[in-house]
C-alpha atoms as a PDB file:
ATOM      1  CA  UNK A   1     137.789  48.953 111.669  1.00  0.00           C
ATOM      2  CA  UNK A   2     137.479  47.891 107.835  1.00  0.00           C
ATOM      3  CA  UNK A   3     140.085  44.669 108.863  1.00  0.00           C
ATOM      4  CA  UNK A   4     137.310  44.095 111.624  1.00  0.00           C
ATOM      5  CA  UNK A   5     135.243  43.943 109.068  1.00  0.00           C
ATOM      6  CA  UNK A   6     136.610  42.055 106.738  1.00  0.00           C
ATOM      7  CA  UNK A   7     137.405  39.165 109.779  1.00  0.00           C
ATOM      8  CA  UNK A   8     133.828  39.171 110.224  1.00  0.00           C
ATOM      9  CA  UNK A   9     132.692  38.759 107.376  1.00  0.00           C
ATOM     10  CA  UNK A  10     135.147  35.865 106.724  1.00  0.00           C
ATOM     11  CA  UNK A  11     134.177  34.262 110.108  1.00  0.00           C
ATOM     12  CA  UNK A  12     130.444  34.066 108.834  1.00  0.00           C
ATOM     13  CA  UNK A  13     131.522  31.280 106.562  1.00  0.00           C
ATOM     14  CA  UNK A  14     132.400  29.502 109.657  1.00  0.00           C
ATOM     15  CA  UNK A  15     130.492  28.067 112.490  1.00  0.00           C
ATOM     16  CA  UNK A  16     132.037  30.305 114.829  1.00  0.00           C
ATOM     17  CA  UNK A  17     130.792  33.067 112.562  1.00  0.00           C
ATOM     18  CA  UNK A  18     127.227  31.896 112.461  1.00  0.00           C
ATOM     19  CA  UNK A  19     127.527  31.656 116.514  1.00  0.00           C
ATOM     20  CA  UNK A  20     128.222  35.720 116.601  1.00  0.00           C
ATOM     21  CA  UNK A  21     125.670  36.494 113.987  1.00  0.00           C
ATOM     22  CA  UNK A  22     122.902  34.367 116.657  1.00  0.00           C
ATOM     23  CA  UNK A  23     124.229  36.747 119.280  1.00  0.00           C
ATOM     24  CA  UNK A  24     124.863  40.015 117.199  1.00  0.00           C
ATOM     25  CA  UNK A  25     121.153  39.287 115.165  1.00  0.00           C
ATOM     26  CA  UNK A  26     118.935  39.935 118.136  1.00  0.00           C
ATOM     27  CA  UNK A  27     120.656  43.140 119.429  1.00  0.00           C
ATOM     28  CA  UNK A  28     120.714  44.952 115.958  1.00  0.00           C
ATOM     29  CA  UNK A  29     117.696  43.922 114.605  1.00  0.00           C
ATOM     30  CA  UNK A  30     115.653  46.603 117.287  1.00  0.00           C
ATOM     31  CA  UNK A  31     118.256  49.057 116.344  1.00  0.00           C
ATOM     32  CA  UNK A  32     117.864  48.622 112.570  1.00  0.00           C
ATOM     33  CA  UNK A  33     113.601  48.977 113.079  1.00  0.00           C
ATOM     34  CA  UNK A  34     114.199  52.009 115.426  1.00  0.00           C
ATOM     35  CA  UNK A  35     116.651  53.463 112.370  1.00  0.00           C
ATOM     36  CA  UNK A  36     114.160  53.351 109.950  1.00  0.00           C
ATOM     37  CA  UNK A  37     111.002  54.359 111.964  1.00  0.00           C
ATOM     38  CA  UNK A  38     112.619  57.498 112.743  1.00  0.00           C
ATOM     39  CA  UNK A  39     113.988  57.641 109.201  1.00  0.00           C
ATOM     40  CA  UNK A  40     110.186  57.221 108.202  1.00  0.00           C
ATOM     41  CA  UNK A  41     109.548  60.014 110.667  1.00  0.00           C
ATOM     42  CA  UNK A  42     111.788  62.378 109.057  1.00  0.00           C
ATOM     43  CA  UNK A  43     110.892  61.814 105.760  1.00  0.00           C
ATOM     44  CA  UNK A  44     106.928  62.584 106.850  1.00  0.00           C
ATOM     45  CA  UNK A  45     107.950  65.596 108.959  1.00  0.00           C
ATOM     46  CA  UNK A  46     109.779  66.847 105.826  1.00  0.00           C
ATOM     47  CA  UNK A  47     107.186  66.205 103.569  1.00  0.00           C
ATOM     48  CA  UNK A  48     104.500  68.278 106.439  1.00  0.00           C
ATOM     49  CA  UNK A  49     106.583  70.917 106.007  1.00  0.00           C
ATOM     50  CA  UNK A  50     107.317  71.214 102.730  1.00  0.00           C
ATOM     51  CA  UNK A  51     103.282  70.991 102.254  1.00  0.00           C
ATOM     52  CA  UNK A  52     102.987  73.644 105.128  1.00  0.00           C
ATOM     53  CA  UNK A  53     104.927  75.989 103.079  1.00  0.00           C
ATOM     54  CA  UNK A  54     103.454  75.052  99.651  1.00  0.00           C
ATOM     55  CA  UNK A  55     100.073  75.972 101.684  1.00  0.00           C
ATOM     56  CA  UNK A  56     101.164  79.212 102.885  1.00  0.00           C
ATOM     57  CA  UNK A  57     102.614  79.984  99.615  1.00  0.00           C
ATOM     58  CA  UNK A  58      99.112  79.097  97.917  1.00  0.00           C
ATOM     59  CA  UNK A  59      97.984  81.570 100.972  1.00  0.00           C
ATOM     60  CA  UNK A  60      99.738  84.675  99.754  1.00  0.00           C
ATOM     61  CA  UNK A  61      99.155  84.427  96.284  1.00  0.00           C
ATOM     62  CA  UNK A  62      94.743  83.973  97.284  1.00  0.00           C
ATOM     63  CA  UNK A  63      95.248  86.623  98.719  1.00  0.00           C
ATOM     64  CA  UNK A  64      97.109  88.866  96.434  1.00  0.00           C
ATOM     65  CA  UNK A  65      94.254  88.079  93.587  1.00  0.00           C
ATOM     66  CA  UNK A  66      91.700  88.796  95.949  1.00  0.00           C
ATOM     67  CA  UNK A  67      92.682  91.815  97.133  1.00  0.00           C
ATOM     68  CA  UNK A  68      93.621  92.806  93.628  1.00  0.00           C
ATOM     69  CA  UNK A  69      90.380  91.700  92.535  1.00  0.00           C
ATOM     70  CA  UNK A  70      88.451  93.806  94.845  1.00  0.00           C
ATOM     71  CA  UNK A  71      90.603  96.551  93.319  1.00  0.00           C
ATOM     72  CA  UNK A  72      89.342  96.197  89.812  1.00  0.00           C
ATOM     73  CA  UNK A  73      86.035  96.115  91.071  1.00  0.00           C
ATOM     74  CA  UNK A  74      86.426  98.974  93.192  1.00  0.00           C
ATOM     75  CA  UNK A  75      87.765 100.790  90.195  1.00  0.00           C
ATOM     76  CA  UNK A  76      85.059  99.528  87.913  1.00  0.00           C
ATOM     77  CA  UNK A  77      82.298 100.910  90.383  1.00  0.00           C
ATOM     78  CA  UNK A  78      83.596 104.002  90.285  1.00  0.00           C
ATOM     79  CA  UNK A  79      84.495 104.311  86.230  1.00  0.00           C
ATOM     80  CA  UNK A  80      80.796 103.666  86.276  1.00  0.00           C
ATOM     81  CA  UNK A  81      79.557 105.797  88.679  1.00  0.00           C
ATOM     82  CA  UNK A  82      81.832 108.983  87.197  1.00  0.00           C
ATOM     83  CA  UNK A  83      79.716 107.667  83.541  1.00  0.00           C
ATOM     84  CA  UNK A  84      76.291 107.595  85.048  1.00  0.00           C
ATOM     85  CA  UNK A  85      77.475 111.315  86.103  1.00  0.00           C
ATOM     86  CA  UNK A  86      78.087 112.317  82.828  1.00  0.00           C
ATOM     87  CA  UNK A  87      74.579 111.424  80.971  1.00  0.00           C
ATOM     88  CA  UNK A  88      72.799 113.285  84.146  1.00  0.00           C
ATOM     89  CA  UNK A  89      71.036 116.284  82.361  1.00  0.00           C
ATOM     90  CA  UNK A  90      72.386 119.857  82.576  1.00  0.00           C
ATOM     91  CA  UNK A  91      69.870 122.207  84.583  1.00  0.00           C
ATOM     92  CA  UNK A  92      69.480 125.824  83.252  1.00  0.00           C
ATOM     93  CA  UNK A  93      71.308 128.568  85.032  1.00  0.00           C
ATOM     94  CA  UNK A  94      73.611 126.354  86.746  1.00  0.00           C
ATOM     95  CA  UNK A  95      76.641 124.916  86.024  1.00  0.00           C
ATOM     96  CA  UNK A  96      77.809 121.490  87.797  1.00  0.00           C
ATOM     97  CA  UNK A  97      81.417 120.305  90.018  1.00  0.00           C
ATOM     98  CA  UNK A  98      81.923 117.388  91.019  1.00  0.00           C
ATOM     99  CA  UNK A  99      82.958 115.898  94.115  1.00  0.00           C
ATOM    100  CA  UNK A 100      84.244 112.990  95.662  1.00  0.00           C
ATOM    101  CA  UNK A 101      82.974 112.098  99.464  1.00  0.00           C
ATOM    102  CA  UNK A 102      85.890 111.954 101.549  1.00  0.00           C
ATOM    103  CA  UNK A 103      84.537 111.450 104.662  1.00  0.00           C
ATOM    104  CA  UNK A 104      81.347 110.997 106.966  1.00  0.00           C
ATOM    105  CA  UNK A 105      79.629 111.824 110.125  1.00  0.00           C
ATOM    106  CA  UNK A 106      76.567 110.649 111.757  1.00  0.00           C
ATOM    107  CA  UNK A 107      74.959 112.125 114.745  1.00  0.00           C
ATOM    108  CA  UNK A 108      71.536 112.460 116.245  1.00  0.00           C
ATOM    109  CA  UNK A 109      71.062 114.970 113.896  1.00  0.00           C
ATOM    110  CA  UNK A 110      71.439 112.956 110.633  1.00  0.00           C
ATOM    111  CA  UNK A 111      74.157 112.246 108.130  1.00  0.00           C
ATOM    112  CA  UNK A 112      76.716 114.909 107.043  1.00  0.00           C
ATOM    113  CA  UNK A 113      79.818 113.838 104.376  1.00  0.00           C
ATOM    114  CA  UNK A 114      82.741 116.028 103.914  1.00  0.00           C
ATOM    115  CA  UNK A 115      83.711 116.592 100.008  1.00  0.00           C
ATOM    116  CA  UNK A 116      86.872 117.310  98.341  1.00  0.00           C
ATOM    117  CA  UNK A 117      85.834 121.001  96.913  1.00  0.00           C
ATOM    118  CA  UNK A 118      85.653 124.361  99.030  1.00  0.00           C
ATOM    119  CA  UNK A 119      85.091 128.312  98.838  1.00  0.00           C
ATOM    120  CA  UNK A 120      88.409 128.147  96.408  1.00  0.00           C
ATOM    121  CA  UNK A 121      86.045 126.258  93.977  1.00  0.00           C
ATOM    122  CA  UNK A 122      83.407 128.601  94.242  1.00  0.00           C
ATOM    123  CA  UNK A 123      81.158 126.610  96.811  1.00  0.00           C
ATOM    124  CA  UNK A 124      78.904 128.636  99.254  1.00  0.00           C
ATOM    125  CA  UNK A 125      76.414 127.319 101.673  1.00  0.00           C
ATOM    126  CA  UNK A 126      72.957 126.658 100.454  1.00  0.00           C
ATOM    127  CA  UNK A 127      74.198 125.166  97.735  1.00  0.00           C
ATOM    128  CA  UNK A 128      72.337 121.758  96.402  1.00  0.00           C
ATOM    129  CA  UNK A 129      74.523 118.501  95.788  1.00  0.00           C
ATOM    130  CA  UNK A 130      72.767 116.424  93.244  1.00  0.00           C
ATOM    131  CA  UNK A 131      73.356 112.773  91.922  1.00  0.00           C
ATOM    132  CA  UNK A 132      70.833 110.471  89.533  1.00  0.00           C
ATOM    133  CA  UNK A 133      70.424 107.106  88.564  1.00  0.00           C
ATOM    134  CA  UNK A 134      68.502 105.632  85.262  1.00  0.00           C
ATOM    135  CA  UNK A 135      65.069 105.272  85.927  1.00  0.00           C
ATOM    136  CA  UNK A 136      65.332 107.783  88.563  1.00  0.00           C
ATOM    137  CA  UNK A 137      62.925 110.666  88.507  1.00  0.00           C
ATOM    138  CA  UNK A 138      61.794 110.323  84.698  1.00  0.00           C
ATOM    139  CA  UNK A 139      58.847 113.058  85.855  1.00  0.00           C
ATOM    140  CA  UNK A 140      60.977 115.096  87.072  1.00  0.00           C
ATOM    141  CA  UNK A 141      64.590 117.103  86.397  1.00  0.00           C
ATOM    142  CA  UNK A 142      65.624 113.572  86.188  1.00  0.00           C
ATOM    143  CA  UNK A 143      68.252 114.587  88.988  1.00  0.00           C
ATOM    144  CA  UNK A 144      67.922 114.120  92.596  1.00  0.00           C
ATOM    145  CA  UNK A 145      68.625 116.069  95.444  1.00  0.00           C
ATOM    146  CA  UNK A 146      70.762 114.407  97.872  1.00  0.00           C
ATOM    147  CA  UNK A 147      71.493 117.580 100.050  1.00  0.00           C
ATOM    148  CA  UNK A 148      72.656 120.864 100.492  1.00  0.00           C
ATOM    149  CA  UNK A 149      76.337 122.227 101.150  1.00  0.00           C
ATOM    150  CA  UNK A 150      76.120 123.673 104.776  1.00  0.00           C
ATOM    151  CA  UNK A 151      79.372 124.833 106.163  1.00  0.00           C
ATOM    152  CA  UNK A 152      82.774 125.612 103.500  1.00  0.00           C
ATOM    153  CA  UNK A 153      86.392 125.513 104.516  1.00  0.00           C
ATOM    154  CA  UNK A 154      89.188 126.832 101.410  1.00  0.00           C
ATOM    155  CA  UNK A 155      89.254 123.337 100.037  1.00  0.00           C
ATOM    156  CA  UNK A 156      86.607 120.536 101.843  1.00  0.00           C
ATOM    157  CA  UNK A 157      82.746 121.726 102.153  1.00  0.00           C
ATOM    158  CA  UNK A 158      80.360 119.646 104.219  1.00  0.00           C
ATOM    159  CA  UNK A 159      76.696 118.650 103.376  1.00  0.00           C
ATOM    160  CA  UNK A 160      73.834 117.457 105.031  1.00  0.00           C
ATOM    161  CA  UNK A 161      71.517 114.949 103.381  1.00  0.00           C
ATOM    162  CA  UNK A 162      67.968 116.196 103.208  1.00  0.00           C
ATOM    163  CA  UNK A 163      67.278 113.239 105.875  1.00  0.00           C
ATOM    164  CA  UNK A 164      69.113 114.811 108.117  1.00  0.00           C
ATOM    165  CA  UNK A 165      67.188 116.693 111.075  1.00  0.00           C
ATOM    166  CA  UNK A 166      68.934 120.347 110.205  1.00  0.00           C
ATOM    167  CA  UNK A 167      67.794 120.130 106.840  1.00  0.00           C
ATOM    168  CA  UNK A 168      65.378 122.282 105.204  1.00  0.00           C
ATOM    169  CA  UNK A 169      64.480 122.778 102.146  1.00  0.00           C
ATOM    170  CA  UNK A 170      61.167 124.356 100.038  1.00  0.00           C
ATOM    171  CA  UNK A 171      59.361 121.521  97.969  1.00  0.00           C
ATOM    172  CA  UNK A 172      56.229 120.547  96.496  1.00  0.00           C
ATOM    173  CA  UNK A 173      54.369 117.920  94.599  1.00  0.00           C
ATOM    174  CA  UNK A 174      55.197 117.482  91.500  1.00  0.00           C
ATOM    175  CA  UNK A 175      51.142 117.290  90.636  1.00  0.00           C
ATOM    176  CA  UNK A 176      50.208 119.625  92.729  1.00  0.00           C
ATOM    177  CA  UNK A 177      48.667 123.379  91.915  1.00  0.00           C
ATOM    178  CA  UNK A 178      48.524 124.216  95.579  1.00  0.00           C
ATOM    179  CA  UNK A 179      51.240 126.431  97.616  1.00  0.00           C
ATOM    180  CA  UNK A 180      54.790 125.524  98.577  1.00  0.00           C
ATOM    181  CA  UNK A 181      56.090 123.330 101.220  1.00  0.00           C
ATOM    182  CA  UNK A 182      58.663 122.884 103.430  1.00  0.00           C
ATOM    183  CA  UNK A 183      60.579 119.225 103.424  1.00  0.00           C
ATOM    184  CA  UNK A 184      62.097 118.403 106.718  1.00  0.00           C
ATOM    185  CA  UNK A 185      64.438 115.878 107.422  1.00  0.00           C
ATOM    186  CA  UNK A 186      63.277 112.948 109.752  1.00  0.00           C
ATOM    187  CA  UNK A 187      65.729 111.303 111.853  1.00  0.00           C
ATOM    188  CA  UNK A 188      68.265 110.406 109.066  1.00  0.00           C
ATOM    189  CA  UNK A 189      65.230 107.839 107.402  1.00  0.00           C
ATOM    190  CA  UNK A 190      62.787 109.960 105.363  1.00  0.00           C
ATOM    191  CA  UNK A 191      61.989 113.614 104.705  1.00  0.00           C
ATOM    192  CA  UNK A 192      58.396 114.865 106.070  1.00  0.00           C
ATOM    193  CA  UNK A 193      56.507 117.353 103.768  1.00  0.00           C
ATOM    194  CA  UNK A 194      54.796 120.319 106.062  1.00  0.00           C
ATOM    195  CA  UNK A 195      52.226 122.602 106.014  1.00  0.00           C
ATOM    196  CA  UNK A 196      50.146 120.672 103.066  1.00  0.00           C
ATOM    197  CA  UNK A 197      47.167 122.403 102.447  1.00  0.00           C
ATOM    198  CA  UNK A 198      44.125 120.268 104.202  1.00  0.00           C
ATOM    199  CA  UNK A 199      42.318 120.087 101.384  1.00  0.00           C
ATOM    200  CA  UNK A 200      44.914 119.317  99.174  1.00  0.00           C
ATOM    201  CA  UNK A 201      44.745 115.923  97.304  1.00  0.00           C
ATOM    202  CA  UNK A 202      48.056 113.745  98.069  1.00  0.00           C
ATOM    203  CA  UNK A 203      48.198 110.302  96.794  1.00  0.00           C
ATOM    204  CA  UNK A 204      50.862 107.652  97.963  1.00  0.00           C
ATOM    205  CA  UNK A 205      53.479 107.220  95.348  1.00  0.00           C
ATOM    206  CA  UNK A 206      53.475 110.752  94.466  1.00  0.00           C
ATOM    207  CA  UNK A 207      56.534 112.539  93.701  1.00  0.00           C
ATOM    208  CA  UNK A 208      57.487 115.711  95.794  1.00  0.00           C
ATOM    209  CA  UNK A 209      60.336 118.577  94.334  1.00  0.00           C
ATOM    210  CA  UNK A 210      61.899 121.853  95.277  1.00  0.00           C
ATOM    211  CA  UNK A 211      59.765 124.396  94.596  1.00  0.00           C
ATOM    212  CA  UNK A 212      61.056 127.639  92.428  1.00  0.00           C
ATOM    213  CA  UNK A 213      61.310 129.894  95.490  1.00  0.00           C
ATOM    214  CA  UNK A 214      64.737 128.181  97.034  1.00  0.00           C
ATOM    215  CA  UNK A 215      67.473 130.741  96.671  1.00  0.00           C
ATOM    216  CA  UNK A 216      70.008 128.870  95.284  1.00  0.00           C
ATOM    217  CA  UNK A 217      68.568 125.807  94.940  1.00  0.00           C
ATOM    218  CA  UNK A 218      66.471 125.165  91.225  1.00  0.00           C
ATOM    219  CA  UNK A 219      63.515 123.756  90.803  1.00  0.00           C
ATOM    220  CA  UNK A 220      62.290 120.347  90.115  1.00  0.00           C
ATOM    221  CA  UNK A 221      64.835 118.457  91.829  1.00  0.00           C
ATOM    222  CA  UNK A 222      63.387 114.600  93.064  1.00  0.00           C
ATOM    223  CA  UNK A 223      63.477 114.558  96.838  1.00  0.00           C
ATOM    224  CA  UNK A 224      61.194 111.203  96.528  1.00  0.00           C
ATOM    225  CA  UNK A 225      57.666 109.979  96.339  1.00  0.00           C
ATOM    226  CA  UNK A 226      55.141 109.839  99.129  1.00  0.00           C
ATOM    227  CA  UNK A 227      54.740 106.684 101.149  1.00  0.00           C
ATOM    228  CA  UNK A 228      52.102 107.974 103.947  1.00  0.00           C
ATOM    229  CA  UNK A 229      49.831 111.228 104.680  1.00  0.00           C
ATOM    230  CA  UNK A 230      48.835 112.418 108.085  1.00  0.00           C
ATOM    231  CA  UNK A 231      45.739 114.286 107.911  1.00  0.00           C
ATOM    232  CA  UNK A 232      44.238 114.748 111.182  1.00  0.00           C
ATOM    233  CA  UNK A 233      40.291 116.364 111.856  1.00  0.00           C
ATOM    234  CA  UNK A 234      40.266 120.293 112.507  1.00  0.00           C
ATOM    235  CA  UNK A 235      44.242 120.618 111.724  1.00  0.00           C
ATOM    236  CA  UNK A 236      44.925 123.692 109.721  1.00  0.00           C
ATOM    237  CA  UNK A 237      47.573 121.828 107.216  1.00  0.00           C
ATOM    238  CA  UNK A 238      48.401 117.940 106.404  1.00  0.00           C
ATOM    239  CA  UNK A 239      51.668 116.320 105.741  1.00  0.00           C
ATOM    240  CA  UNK A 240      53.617 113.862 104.333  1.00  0.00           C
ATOM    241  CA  UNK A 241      56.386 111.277 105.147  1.00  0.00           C
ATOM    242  CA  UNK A 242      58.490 111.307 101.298  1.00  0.00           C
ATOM    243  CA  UNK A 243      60.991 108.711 100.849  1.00  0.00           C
ATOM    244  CA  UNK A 244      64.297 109.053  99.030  1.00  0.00           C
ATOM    245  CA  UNK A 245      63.876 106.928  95.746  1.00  0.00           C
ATOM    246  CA  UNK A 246      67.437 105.190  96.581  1.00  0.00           C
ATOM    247  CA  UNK A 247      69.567 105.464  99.277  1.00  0.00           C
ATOM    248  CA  UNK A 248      71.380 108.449  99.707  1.00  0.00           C
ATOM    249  CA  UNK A 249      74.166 106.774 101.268  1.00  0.00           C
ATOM    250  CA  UNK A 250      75.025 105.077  98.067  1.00  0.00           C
ATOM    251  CA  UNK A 251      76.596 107.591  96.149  1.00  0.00           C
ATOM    252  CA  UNK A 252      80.268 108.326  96.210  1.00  0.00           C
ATOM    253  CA  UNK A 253      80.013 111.148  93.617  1.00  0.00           C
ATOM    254  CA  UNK A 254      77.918 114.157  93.381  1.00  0.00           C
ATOM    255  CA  UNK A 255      77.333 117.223  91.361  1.00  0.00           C
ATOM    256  CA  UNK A 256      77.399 120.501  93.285  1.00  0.00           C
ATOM    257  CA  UNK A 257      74.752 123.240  91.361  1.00  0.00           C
ATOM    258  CA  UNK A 258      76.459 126.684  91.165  1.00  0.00           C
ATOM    259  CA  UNK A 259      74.125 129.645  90.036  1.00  0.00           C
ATOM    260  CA  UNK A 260      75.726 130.932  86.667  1.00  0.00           C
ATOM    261  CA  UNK A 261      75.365 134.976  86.847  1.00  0.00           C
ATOM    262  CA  UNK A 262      72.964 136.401  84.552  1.00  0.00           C
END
C-alpha cells in the first residue's frame, strides 16, 4: 500500500498523474465533506453531552443546598420557638412539660394533635396545653390556651384545641364582674362564649379567659378577644363568637400545666 503510494504521488508530477487526480478529485471530494460533517457531528454531540452532564451535575448540587438550606431553617424555627418557650411566664401552682406535636387529626369534630409525653410523665386528662407569643395577651397570664389533654396512652397524650367541637372549657371576660361562662368550640374556626348574662356589657375586641373554677385548668389563660355578640330580644343569656389571637395550628411546641400538690 505505502509503494502505491509513493507511485502516486510520483505520477502527480506527470501528466498521467494529473489525469488520475481529474478522475480521483471528484469521487473523494463528497467523501472528504461527508468525513468532516459527521466529524462536526460528533464533536457537537460530545460537547451536548458533556453539557448534559455538567447540567445534571449543577442539578444535584441545587438541590443538595436547597434541601440543606431548608434544614437550617427548619432548625432555626424551632431553636426559636423552644426560646420564645422559655421567656413564657411561670403560672403559680403549676409546673410546665413540654411537648413536641408528633402528629395530627382533623375530623368533623375539630383538630386533635398527638404529643410526645404520656401518663409516665405525669399527664392526666383535663389537663391545659399552653403556648405564647410576644405581644400576645399582655392583659392577661400572658400565656394562651391552645387546648386541653383529652385521652393519655404510657408515652403519647392527645389534645383537642379549644376550636374543636368536643371542647369545653369555663371562661370569662377578662373585664367582666359578671358570672362564669362556658367557651365552646365552633367548628374548628372560633370558640363561642355561652350563657352571657343579657345584660352584661360585651364590647368587640374584648379579651375572654378561664375562669378560676376549672379543675385543673388555672385561671387567666387568653382564649382570644371577641369579634361579634349575639344578643337576641327576650333570650335569657347572650353570647359571643371569641377568636384565637393566632392560629393555633402554628405552634409545634407547647407547655403542658401540671397542678403542683399543696
Amino acid at each position: 500500500m505505502l509503494l502505491g503510494l509513493v507511485v502516486f504521488f510520483l505520477l502527480s508530477f506527470t501528466p498521467l498523474g494529473h489525469s488520475v487526480q481529474g478522475i480521483i478529485q471528484p469521487v473523494f471530494k463528497p467523501i472528504a465533506q461527508t468525513t468532516r460533517a459527521i466529524g462536526s457531528w460528533l464533536d457537537q454531540f460530545w460537547r451536548i453531552s458533556s453539557l448534559t452532564r455538567a447540567n445534571e451535575s449543577l442539578q444535584h448540587q441545587v438541590a443538595e443546598l436547597s434541601a440543606r438550606q431548608s434544614t437550617a431553617e427548619a432548625l432555626y424555627q424551632e431553636n426559636d420557638e423552644l426560646r420564645q418557650m422559655l421567656l413564657l411566664p411561670t403560672m403559680t401552682g403549676y409546673d410546665r412539660l413540654a411537648v413536641e406535636i408528633i402528629g395530627q387529626q382533623i375530623d368533623e369534630t375539630g383538630t386533635s394533635y398527638l404529643v410526645n409525653r404520656g401518663s409516665n410523665d405525669g399527664l392526666t386528662t383535663g389537663l391545659a396545653a399552653v403556648a405564647g407569643t410576644p405581644g400576645v395577651g399582655q392583659d392577661t397570664s400572658g400565656l394562651i390556651l391552645v387546648g386541653t389533654i383529652n385521652n393519655v396512652g404510657s408515652t403519647v397524650s392527645n389534645l383537642h384545641l379549644i376550636t374543636s367541637g368536643s371542647s369545653k372549657v369555663l371562661a370569662k371576660l377578662a373585664q367582666g364582674l359578671a358570672g362564669q361562662s362556658l367557651a365552646v368550640g365552633e367548628y374548628n374556626l372560633a370558640v363561642r362564649l355561652k350563657f352571657l348574662e343579657i345584660d352584661e356589657q360585651v364590647n368587640i375586641g374584648e379579651a375572654v379567659v378561664t375562669s378560676n373554677l376549672n379543675r385543673l385548668i388555672p385561671a387567666g389563660l387568653l382564649l382570644g378577644t371577641v369579634t361579634a355578640v349575639d344578643k337576641q330580644e327576650g333570650a335569657l343569656f347572650q353570647s359571643a363568637v371569641v377568636a384565637p389571637p393566632v392560629p393555633l395550628e402554628q405552634f409545634r411546641f407547647l407547655y403542658i400545666l401540671r397542678p403542683v400538690s399543696p
